[in-house]
Protein backbone atom coordinates (compact mmCIF):
# COMPACT_ATOMS: atom_id res chain seq x y z
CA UNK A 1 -16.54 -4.76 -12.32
CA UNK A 2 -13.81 -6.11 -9.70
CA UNK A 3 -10.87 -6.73 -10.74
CA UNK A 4 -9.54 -8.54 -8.17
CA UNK A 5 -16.44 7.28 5.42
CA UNK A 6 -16.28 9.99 7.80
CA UNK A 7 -16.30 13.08 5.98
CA UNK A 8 -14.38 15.87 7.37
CA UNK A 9 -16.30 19.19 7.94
CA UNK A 10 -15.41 22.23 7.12
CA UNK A 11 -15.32 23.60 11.09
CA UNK A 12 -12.66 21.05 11.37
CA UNK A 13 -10.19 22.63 9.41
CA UNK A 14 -7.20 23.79 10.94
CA UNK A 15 -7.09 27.28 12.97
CA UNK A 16 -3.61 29.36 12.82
CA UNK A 17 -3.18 28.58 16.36
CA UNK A 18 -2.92 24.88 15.41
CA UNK A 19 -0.86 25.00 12.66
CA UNK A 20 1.93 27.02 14.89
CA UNK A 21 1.82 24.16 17.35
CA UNK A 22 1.68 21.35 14.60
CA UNK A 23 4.78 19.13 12.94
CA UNK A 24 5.26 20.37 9.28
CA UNK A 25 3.28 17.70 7.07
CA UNK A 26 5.07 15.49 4.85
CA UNK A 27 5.32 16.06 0.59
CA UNK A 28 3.13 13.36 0.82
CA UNK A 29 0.43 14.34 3.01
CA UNK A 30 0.83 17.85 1.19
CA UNK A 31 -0.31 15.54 -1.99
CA UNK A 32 -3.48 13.64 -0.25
CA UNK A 33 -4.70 16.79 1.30
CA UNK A 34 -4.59 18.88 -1.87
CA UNK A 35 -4.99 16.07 -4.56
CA UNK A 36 -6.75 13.65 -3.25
CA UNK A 37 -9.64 15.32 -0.22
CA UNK A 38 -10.81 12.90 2.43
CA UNK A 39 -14.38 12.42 1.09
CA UNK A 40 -15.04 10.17 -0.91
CA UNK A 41 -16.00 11.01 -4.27
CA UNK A 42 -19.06 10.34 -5.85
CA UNK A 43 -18.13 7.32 -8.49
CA UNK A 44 -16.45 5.83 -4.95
CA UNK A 45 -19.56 6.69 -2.59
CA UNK A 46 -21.74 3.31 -4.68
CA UNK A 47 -18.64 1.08 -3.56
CA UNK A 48 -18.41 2.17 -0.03
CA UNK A 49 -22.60 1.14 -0.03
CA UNK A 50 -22.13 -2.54 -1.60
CA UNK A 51 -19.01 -3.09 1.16
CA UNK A 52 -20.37 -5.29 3.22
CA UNK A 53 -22.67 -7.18 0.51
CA UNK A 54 -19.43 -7.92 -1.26
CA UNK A 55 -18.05 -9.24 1.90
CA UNK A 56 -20.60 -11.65 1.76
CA UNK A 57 -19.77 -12.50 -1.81
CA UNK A 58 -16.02 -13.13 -0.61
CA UNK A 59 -14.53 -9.99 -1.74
CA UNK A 60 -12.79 -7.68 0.62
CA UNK A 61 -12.14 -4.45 -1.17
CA UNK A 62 -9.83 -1.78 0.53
CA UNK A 63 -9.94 -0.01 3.91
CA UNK A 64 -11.12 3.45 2.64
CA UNK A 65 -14.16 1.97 1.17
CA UNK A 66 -14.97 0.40 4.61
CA UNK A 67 -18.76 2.06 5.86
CA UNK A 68 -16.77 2.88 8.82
CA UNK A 69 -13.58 4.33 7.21
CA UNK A 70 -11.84 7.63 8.46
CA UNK A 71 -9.74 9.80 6.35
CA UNK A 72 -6.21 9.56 6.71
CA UNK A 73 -4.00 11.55 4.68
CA UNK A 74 -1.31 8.44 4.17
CA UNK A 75 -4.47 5.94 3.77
CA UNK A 76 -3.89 3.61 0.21
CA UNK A 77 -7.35 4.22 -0.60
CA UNK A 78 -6.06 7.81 -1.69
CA UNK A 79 -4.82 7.13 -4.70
CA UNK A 80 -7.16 8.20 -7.52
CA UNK A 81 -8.83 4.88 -9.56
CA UNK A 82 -8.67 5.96 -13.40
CA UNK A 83 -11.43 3.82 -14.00
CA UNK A 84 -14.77 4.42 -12.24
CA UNK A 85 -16.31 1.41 -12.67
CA UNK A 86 -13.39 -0.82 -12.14
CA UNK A 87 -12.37 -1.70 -8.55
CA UNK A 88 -9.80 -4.16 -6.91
CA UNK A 89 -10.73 -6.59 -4.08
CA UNK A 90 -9.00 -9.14 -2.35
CA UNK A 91 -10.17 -12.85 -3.14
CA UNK A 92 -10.90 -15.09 0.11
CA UNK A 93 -11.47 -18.22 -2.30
CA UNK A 94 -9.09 -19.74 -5.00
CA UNK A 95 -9.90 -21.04 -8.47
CA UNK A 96 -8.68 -23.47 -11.07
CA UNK A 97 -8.56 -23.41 -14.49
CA UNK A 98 -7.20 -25.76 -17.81
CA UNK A 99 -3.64 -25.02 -18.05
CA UNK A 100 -3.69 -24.72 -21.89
CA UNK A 101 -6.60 -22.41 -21.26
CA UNK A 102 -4.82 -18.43 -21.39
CA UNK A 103 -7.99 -16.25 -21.92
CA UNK A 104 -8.80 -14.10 -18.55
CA UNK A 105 -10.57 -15.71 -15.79
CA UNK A 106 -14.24 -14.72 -15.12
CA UNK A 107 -14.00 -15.55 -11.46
CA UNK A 108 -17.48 -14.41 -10.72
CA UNK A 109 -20.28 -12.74 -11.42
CA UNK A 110 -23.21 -11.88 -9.09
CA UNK A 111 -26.16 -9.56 -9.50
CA UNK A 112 -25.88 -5.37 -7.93
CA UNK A 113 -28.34 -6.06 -4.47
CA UNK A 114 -29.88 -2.32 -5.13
CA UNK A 115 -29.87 -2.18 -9.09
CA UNK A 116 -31.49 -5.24 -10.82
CA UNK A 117 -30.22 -3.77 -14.43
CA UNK A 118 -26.19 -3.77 -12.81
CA UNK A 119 -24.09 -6.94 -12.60
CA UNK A 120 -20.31 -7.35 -10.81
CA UNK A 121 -18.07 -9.45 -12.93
CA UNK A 122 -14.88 -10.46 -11.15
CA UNK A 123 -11.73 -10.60 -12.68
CA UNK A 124 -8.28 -11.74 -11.17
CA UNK A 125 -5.55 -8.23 -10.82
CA UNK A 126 -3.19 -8.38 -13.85
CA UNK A 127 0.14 -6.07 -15.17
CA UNK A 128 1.18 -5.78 -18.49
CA UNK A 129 3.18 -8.88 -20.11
CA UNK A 130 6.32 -6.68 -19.80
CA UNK A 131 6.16 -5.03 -16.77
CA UNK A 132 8.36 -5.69 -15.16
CA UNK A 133 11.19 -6.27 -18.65
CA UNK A 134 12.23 -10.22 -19.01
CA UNK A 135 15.69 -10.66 -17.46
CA UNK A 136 16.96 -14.29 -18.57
CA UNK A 137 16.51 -16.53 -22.14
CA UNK A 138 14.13 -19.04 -20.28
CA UNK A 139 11.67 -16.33 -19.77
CA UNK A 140 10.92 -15.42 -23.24
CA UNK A 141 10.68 -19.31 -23.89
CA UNK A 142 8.44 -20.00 -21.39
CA UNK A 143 6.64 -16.81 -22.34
CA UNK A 144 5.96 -17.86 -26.20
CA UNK A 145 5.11 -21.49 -24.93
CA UNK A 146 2.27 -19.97 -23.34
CA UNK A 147 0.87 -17.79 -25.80
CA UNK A 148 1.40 -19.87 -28.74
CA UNK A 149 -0.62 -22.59 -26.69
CA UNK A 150 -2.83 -20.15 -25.57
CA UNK A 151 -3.70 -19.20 -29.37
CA UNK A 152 -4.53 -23.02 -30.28
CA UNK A 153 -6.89 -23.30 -27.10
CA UNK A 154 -8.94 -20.45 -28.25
CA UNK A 155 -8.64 -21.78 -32.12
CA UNK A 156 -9.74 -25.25 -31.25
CA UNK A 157 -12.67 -23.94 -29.81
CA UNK A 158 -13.71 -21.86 -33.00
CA UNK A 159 -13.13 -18.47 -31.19
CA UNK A 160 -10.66 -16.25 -33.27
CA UNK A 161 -9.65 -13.05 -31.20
CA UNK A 162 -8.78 -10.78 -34.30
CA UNK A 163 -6.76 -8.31 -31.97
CA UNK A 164 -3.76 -10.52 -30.36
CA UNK A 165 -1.66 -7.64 -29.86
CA UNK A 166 1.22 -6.68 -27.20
CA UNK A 167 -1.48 -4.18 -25.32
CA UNK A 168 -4.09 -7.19 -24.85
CA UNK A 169 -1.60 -9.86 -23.26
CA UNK A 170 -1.07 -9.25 -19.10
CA UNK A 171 0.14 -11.89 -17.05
CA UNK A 172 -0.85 -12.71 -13.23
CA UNK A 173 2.51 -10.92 -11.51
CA UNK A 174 1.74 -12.70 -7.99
CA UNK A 175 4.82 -14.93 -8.06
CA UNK A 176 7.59 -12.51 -8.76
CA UNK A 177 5.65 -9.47 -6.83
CA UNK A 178 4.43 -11.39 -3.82
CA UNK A 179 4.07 -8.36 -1.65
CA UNK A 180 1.26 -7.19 -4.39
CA UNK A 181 1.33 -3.19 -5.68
CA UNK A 182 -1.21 -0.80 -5.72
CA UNK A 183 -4.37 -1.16 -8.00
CA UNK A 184 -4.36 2.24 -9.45
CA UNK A 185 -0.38 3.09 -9.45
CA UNK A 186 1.05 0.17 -9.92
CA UNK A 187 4.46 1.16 -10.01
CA UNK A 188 3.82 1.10 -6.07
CA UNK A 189 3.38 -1.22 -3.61
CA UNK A 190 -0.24 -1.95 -2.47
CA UNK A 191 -0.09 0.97 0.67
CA UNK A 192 1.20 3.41 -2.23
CA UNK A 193 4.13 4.54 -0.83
CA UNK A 194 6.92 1.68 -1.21
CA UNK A 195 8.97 0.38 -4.59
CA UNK A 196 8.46 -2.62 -5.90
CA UNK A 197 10.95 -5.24 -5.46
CA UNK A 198 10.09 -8.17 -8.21
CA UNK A 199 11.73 -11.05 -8.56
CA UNK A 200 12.98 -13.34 -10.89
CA UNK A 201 10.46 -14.93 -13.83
CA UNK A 202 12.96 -17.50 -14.58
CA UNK A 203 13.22 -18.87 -10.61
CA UNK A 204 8.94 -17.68 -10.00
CA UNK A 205 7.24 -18.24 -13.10
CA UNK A 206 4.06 -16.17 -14.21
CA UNK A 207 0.87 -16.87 -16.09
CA UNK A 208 0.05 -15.39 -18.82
CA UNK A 209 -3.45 -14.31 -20.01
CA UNK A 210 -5.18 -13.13 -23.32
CA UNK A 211 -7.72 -10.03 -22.33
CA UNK A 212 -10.22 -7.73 -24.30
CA UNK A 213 -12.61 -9.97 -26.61
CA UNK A 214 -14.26 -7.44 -27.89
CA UNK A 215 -13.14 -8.07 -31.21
CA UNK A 216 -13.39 -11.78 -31.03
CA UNK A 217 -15.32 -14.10 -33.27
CA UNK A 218 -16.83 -17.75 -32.31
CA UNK A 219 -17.80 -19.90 -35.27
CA UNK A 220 -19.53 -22.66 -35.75
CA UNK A 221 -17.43 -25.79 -36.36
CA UNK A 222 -18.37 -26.21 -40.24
CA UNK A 223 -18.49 -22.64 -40.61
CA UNK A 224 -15.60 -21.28 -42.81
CA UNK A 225 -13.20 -18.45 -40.83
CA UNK A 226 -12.77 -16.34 -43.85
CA UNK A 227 -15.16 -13.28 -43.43
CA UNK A 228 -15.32 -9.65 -43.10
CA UNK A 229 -13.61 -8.21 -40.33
CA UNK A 230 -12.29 -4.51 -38.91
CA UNK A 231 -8.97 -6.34 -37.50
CA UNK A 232 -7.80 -4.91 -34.34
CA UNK A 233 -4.32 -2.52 -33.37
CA UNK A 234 -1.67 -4.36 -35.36
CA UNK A 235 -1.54 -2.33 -38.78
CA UNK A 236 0.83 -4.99 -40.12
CA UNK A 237 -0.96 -7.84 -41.30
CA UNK A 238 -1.33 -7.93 -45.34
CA UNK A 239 -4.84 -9.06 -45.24
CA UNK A 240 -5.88 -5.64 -43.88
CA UNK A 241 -4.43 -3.13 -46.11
CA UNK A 242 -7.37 -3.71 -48.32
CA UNK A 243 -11.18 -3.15 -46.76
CA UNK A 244 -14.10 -5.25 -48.04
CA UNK A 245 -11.80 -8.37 -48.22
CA UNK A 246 -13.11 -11.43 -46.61
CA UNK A 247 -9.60 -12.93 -44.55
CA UNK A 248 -9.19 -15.54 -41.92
CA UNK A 249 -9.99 -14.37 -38.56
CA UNK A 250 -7.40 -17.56 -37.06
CA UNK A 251 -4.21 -16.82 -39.89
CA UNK A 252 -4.79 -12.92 -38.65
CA UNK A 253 -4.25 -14.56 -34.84
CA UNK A 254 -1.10 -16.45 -35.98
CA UNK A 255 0.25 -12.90 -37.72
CA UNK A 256 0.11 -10.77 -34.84
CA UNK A 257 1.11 -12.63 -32.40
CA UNK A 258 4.43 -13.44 -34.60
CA UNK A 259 4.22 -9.97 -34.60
CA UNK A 260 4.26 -9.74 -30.64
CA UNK A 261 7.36 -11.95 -30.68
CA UNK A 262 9.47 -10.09 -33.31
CA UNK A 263 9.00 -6.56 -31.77
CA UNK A 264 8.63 -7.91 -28.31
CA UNK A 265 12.01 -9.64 -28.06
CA UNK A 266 13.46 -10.49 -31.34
CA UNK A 267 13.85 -6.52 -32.12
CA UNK A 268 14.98 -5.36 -28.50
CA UNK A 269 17.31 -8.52 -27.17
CA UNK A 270 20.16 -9.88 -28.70
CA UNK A 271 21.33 -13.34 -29.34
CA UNK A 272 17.12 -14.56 -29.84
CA UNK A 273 17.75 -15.65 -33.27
CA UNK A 274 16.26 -19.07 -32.21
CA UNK A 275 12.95 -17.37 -33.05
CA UNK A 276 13.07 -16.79 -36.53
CA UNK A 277 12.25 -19.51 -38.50
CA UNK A 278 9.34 -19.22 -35.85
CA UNK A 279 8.61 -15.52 -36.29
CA UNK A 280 9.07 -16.13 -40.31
CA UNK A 281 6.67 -18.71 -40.15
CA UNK A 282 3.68 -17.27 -38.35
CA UNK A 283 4.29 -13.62 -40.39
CA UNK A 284 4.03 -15.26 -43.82
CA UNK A 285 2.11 -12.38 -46.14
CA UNK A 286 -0.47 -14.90 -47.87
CA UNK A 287 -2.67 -15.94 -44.88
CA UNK A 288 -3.72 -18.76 -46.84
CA UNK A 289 -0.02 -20.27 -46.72
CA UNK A 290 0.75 -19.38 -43.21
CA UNK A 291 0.14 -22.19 -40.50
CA UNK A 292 -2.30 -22.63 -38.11
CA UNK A 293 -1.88 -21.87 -34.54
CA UNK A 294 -1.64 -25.77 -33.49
CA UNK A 295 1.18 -25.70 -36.38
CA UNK A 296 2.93 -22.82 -35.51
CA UNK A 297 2.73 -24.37 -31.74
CA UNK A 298 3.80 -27.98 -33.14
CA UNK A 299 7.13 -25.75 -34.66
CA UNK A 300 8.05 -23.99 -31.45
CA UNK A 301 8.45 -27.45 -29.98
CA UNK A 302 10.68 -28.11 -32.31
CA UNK A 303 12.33 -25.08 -32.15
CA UNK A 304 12.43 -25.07 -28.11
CA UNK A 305 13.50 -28.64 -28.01
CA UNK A 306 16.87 -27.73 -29.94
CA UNK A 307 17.76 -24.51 -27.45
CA UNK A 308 19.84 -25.78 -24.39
CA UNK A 309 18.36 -26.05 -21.14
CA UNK A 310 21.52 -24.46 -19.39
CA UNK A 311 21.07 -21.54 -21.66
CA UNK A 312 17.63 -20.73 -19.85
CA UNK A 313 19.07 -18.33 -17.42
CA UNK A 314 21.54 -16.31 -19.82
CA UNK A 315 20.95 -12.61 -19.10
CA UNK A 316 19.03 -10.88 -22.01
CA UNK A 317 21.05 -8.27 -23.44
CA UNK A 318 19.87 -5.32 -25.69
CA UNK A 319 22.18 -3.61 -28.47
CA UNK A 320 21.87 -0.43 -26.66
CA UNK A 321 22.57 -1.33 -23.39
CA UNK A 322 24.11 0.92 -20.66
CA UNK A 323 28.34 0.64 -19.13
CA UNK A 324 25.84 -0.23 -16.19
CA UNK A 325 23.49 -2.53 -17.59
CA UNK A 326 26.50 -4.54 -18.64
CA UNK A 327 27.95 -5.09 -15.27
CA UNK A 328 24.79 -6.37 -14.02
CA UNK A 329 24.26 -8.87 -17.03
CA UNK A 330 28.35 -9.60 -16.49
CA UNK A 331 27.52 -10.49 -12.83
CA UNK A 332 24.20 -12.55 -13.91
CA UNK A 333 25.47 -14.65 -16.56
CA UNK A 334 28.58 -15.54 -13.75
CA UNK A 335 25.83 -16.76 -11.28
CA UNK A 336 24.23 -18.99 -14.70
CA UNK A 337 27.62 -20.30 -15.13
CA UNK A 338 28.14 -21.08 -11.10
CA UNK A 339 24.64 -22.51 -11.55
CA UNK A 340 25.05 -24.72 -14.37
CA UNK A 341 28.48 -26.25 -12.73
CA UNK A 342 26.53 -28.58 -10.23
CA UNK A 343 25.20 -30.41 -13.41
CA UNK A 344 28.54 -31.60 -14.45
CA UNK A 345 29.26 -34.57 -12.05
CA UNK A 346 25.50 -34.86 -12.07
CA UNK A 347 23.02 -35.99 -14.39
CA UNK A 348 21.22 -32.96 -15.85
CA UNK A 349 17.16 -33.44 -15.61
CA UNK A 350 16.58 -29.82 -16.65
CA UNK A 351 13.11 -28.84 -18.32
CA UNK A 352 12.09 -25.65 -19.31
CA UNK A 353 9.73 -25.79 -16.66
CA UNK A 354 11.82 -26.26 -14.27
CA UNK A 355 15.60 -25.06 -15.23
C-alpha cells in the first residue's frame, strides 16, 4: 500500500588512522550509523525494485529507495517505517472528490508488475484529527460540520461504519503544514531533522476524513439496520453492554461520534457549551429514540447558525491551562478583537467558511 542502494562493505569501514584525521560525527549521525545501517533492509529491498515502475504509475517515493541511492548518514530515508507494507510517495497528479463525501480517498490502485497475487492501493498521507490541538472556536465548528456531514453521506448510502471513534478520524494536514513532515516520525519535517511549524486551522482550513472500514456494514436499501454486530472501540454505547442483541448499526454511528465531540472538545475546552443540546441529542441511551445522522446534522445547523461569526476565532481555553498558556490565548483573543473591529463601519459578510 502507498500512502501517499549502494551497500557499504565491510572493507570500507573506517581504519584508526581515519578516524584521528576525521571531524567528530554529529548525535545524529551517531543515531543513523548505529540505529538505522546504510543497507537497506529486507521489507525495504521489494520497494527499492518497483521504483521506477511506480514512477511510471506517477508516484515518486523517497530518495533512499532510488535503484541508484547511496547511503548517507543524514539521508530522510533513515528513519525506520513501522509499517512494512505501508510506504509514502509523492503524487504527480491531483484528484477530486464530492465535498459531502469524508471517507478516505482510494486514489489508485494498480496491479504488483512481478507478483500477480499483490496489488498497490494508494491512499492520500493523513495525521490524526488532533494533531496538531485546535487553537480557535471556528475550528471545532468547522470540524463537527464535517463529520456530522460526513456521517449522513455514508448513511444515505446504506453503509454504517460501526467504529466512528476519535482513533479512526485523520484529516489531510497539507494546508496548515505546507512544508509536509516525515512519513514515519511525523513530529518532523519531511528530511527528519526540522520542527514543524503549523499554522492556523481557522485562517488554512483542513479536510477531514473517516478511515478503517473494517467494521463497516452496507445494506441493502429495504434491508432493516438492526442486526448483530461486535461494535468497534467506543465501550460507551448502551446497545453494547449486552451481546446477542440485534442494534442499529446507523444510531451506534450517531452515539460515538457524539461521543467524539463530548470528550474531544466539550470535556477538554471551556466555554463549548453550544454543543450540548447537540452532544445530548446524538448520545441518547435508547438507540431507537436517538436521531438519525441527517437529523442530528439538520440540528447542528441550527445550533451553528445561532453561534456568532466573530466568535470563530476566540482562543480555546482548557480548565487546566498553564500562567503561559494564558498569555498566549490573552495575546490571541486581542488579535480576534483587532480583527473583528474592521467589521464595524463595514457590513459583516462573515461565514463559517470563511470568518
Amino acid at each position: 500500500m502507498l500512502s501517499v542502494s549502494v551497500p557499504s562493505p565491510s572493507s570500507d569501514k573506517p581504519t584508526p588512522s581515519d578516524l584521528a584525521t576525521s571531524p567528530p560525527p554529529s548525535v545524529w549521525e551517531l543515531i543513523n550509523r548505529f540505529a538505522y545501517p546504510a543497507k537497506l533492509k529486507a521489507w525495504e529491498e521489494p520497494w527499492r525494485d518497483r521504483y521506477d515502475f511506480l514512477v511510471t504509475k506517477g508516484y515518486k517515493l523517497r530518495p533512499r529507495y532510488h535503484p541508484n541511492w547511496s547511503a548517507s548518514w543524514m539521508a530522510p530515508g533513515a528513519k525506520k517505517n513501522p509499517v512494512y507494507m505501508v510506504l509514502d510517495a509523492r503524487l504527480i497528479k491531483d484528484d477530486h472528490h464530492d465535498p459531502t463525501n469524508h471517507c478516505v480517498p482510494i486514489l489508485d490502485d494498480f496491479k504488483d508488475p512481478e507478483l500477480p497475487a499483490v496489488s498497490f492501493m494508494v491512499m492520500p498521507v493523513l495525521r490524526d484529527f488532533n494533531d496538531p490541538e485546535f487553537g480557535a472556536r471556528g475550528e471545532v465548528v468547522d470540524f463537527v460540520t464535517q463529520i456530522l456531514e460526513g456521517m449522513a453521506f455514508m448513511h444515505v448510502h446504506h453503509v454504517a461504519h460501526s467504529d466512528l471513534t476519535a482513533v479512526n478520524i485523520m484529516m489531510d494536514a497539507r494546508p496548515i503544514l505546507p512544508q509536509g513532515w516525515h512519513f514515519a516520525t511525523t513530529c518532523f519535517t519531511p528530511n527528519g531533522h526540522g520542527n514543524l511549524k503549523p499554522l492556523a486551522r481557522i485562517d488554512h482550513p483542513v479536510r477531514y476524513y473517516i478511515i478503517d472500514f473494517d467494521n463497516a456494514v452496507r445494506f441493502l436499501p429495504s434491508q432493516s439496520p438492526i442486526v448483530l454486530g461486535l461494535g468497534g472501540r467506543d465501550n460507551d454505547p448502551p446497545e453494547l453492554s449486552t451481546t446477542h442483541v440485534p442494534f442499529d448499526h446507523y444510531k451506534l454511528d450517531v452515539f460515538t461520534v457524539g461521543n467524539v465531540i463530548l470528550k474531544e472538545f466539550r470535556q477538554k475546552f471551556l466555554a463549548l457549551e453550544f454543543l450540548d443540546s447537540l452532544i445530548n441529542n446524538m448520545m441518547i441511551p435508547d438507540f431507537q429514540k436517538r436521531p438519525t445522522a441527517q437529523a442530528a446534522l439538520d440540528h447542528w445547523y441550527k445550533v451553528r447558525d445561532g453561534v456568532p461569526v466573530a466568535s470563530a476565532r476566540w482562543p480555546l481555553r482548557k480548565p487546566e491551562e498553564s500562567v503561559g498558556e494564558t498569555v498566549v490565548n490573552t495575546l490571541t483573543a486581542a488579535r480576534s478583537g483587532v480583527h473583528n473591529l474592521r467589521y464595524l463601519f463595514e457590513e459583516d459578510k462573515r461565514t463559517w467558511a470563511n470568518p
